[in-house]
C-alpha atoms as a PDB file:
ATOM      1  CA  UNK A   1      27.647 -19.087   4.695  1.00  0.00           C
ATOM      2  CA  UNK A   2      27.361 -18.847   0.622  1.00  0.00           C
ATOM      3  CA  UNK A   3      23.571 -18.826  -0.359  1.00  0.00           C
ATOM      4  CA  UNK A   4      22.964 -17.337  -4.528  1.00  0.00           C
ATOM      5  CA  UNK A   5      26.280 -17.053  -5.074  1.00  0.00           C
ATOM      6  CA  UNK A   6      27.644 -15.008  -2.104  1.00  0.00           C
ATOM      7  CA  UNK A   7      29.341 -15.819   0.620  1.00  0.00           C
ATOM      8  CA  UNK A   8      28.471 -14.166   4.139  1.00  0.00           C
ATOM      9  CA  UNK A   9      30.827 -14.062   7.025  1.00  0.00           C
ATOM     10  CA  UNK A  10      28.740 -12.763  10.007  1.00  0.00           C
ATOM     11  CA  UNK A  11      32.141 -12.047  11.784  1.00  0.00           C
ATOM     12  CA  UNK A  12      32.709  -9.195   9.118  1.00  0.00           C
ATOM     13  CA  UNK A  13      29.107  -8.397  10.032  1.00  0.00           C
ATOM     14  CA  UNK A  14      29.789  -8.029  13.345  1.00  0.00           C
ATOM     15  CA  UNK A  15      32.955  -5.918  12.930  1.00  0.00           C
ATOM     16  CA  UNK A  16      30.740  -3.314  10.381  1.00  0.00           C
ATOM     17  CA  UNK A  17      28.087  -3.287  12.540  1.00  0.00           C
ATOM     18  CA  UNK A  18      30.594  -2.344  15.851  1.00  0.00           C
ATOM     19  CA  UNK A  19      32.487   0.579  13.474  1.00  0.00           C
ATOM     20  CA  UNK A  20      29.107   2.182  12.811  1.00  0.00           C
ATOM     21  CA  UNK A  21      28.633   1.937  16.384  1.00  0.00           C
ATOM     22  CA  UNK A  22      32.046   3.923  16.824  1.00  0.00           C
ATOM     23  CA  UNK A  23      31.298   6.338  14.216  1.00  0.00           C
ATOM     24  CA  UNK A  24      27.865   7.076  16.092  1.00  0.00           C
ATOM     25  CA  UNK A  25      29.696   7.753  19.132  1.00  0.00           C
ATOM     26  CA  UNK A  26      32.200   9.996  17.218  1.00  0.00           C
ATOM     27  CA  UNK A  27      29.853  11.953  15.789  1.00  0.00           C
ATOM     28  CA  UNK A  28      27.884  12.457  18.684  1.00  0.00           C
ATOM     29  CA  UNK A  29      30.622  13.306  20.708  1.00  0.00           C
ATOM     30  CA  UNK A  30      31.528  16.214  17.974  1.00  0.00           C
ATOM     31  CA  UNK A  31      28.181  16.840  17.551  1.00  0.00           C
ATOM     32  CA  UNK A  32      28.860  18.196  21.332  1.00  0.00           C
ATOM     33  CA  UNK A  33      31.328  20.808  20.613  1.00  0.00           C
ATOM     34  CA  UNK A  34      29.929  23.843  21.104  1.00  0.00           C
ATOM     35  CA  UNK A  35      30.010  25.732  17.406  1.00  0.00           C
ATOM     36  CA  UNK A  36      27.636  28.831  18.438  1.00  0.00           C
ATOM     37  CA  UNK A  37      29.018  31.879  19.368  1.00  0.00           C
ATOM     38  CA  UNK A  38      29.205  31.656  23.350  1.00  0.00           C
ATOM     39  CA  UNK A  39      26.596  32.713  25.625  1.00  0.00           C
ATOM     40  CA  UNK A  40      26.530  36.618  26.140  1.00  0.00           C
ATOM     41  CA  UNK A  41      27.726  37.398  22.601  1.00  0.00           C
ATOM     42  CA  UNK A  42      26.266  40.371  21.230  1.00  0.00           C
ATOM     43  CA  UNK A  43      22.487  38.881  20.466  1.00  0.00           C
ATOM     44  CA  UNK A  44      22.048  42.165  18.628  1.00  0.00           C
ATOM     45  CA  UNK A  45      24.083  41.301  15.673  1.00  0.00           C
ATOM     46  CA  UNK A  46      22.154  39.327  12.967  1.00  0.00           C
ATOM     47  CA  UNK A  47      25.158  37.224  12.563  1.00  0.00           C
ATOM     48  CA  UNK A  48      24.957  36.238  15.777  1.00  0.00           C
ATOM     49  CA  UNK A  49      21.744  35.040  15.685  1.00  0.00           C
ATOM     50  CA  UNK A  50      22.003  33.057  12.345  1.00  0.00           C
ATOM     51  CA  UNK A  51      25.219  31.525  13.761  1.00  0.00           C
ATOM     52  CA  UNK A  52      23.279  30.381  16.703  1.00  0.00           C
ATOM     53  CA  UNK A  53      20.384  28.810  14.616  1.00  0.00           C
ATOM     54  CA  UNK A  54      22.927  27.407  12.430  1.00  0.00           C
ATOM     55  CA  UNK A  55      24.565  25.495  14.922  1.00  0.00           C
ATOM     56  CA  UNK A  56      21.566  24.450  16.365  1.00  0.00           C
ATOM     57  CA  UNK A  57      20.171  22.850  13.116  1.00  0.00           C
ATOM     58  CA  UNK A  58      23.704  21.148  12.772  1.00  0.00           C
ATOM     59  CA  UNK A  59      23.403  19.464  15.752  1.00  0.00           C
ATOM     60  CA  UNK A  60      20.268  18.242  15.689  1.00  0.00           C
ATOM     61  CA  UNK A  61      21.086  16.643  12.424  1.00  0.00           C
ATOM     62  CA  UNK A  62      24.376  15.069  13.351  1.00  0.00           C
ATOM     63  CA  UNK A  63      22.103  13.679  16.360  1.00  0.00           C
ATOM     64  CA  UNK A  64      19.844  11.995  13.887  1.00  0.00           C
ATOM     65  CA  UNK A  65      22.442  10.864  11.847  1.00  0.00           C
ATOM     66  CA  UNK A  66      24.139   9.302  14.898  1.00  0.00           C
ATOM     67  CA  UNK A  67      21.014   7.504  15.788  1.00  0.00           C
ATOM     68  CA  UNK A  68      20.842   6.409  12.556  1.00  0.00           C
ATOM     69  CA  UNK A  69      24.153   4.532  12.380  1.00  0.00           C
ATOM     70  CA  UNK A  70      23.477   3.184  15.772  1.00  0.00           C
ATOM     71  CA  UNK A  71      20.554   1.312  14.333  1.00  0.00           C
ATOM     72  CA  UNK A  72      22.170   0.155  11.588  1.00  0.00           C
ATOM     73  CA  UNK A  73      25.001  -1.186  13.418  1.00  0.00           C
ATOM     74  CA  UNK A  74      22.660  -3.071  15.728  1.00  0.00           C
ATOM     75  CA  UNK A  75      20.576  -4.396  12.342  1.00  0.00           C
ATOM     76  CA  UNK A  76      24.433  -5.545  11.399  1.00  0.00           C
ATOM     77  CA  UNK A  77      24.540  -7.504  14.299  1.00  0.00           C
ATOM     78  CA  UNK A  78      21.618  -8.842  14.128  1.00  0.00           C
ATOM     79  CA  UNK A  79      22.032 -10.266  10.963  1.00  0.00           C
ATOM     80  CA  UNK A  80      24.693 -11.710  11.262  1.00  0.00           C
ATOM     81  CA  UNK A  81      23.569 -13.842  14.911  1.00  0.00           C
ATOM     82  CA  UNK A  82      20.664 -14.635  12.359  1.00  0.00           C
ATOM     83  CA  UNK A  83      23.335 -15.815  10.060  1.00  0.00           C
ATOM     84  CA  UNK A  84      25.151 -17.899  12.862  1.00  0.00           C
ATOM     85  CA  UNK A  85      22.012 -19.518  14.196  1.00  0.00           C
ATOM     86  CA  UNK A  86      21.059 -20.514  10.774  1.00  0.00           C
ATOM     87  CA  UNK A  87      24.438 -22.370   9.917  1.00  0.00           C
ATOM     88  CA  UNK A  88      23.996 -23.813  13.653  1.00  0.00           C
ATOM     89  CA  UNK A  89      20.638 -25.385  12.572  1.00  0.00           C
ATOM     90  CA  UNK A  90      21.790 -26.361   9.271  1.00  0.00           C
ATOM     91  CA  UNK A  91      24.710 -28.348  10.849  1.00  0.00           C
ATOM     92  CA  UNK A  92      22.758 -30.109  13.600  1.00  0.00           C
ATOM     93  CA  UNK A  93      19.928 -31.326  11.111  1.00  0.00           C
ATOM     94  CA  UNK A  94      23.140 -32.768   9.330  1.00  0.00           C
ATOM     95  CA  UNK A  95      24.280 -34.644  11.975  1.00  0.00           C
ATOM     96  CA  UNK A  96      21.161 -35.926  12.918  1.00  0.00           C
ATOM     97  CA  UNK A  97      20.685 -36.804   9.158  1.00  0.00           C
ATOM     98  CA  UNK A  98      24.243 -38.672   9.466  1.00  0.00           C
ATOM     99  CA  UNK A  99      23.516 -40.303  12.434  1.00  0.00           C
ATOM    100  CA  UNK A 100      20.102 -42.175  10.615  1.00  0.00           C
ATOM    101  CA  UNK A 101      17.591 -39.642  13.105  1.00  0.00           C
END
């Protein structure tokens, strides 16, 4: 579809919006790893403690960053099905322009 001078192809839509999806999985899946020191380290040691919280806050931000290309990949999508139904209408009130209806 070409509207103001670009041209959209919602199959290239599609394809962004399923490698965000991938990358969301990816990162989630790292996200996993465990990065803190394991359980029964010395708590004592201030290092320990700061590595802990450390990994903690990492996580929770690669979760939110996961969700957020998750969304976008599913506002990919949906643009371009919004894309396909629109050239779908366009070419049916064509053809019943062509036809005389």
């Amino acid at each position: 579809m070409t509207a103001g001078g670009y041209r959209v192809e919602p199959g290239r839509l599609r394809n962004g919006g399923r490698r965000l999806h991938e990358l969301s999985d990816e990162l989630r899946a790292s996200a996993a790893e465990r990065l803190a020191p394991p359980p029964g380290s010395n708590e004592g040691f201030t290092s320990i403690q700061a590595a802990r919280t450390t990994a903690e806050a990492w996580q929770a931000e690669t979760g939110e960053l996961a969700t957020v290309l998750r969304v976008a990949g599913d506002k990919l999508g949906e643009t371009a099905a919004a894309y396909d139904r629109a050239d779908s209408s366009g070419a049916q009130s064509f053809e019943r322009i062509r036809r005389g209806g």
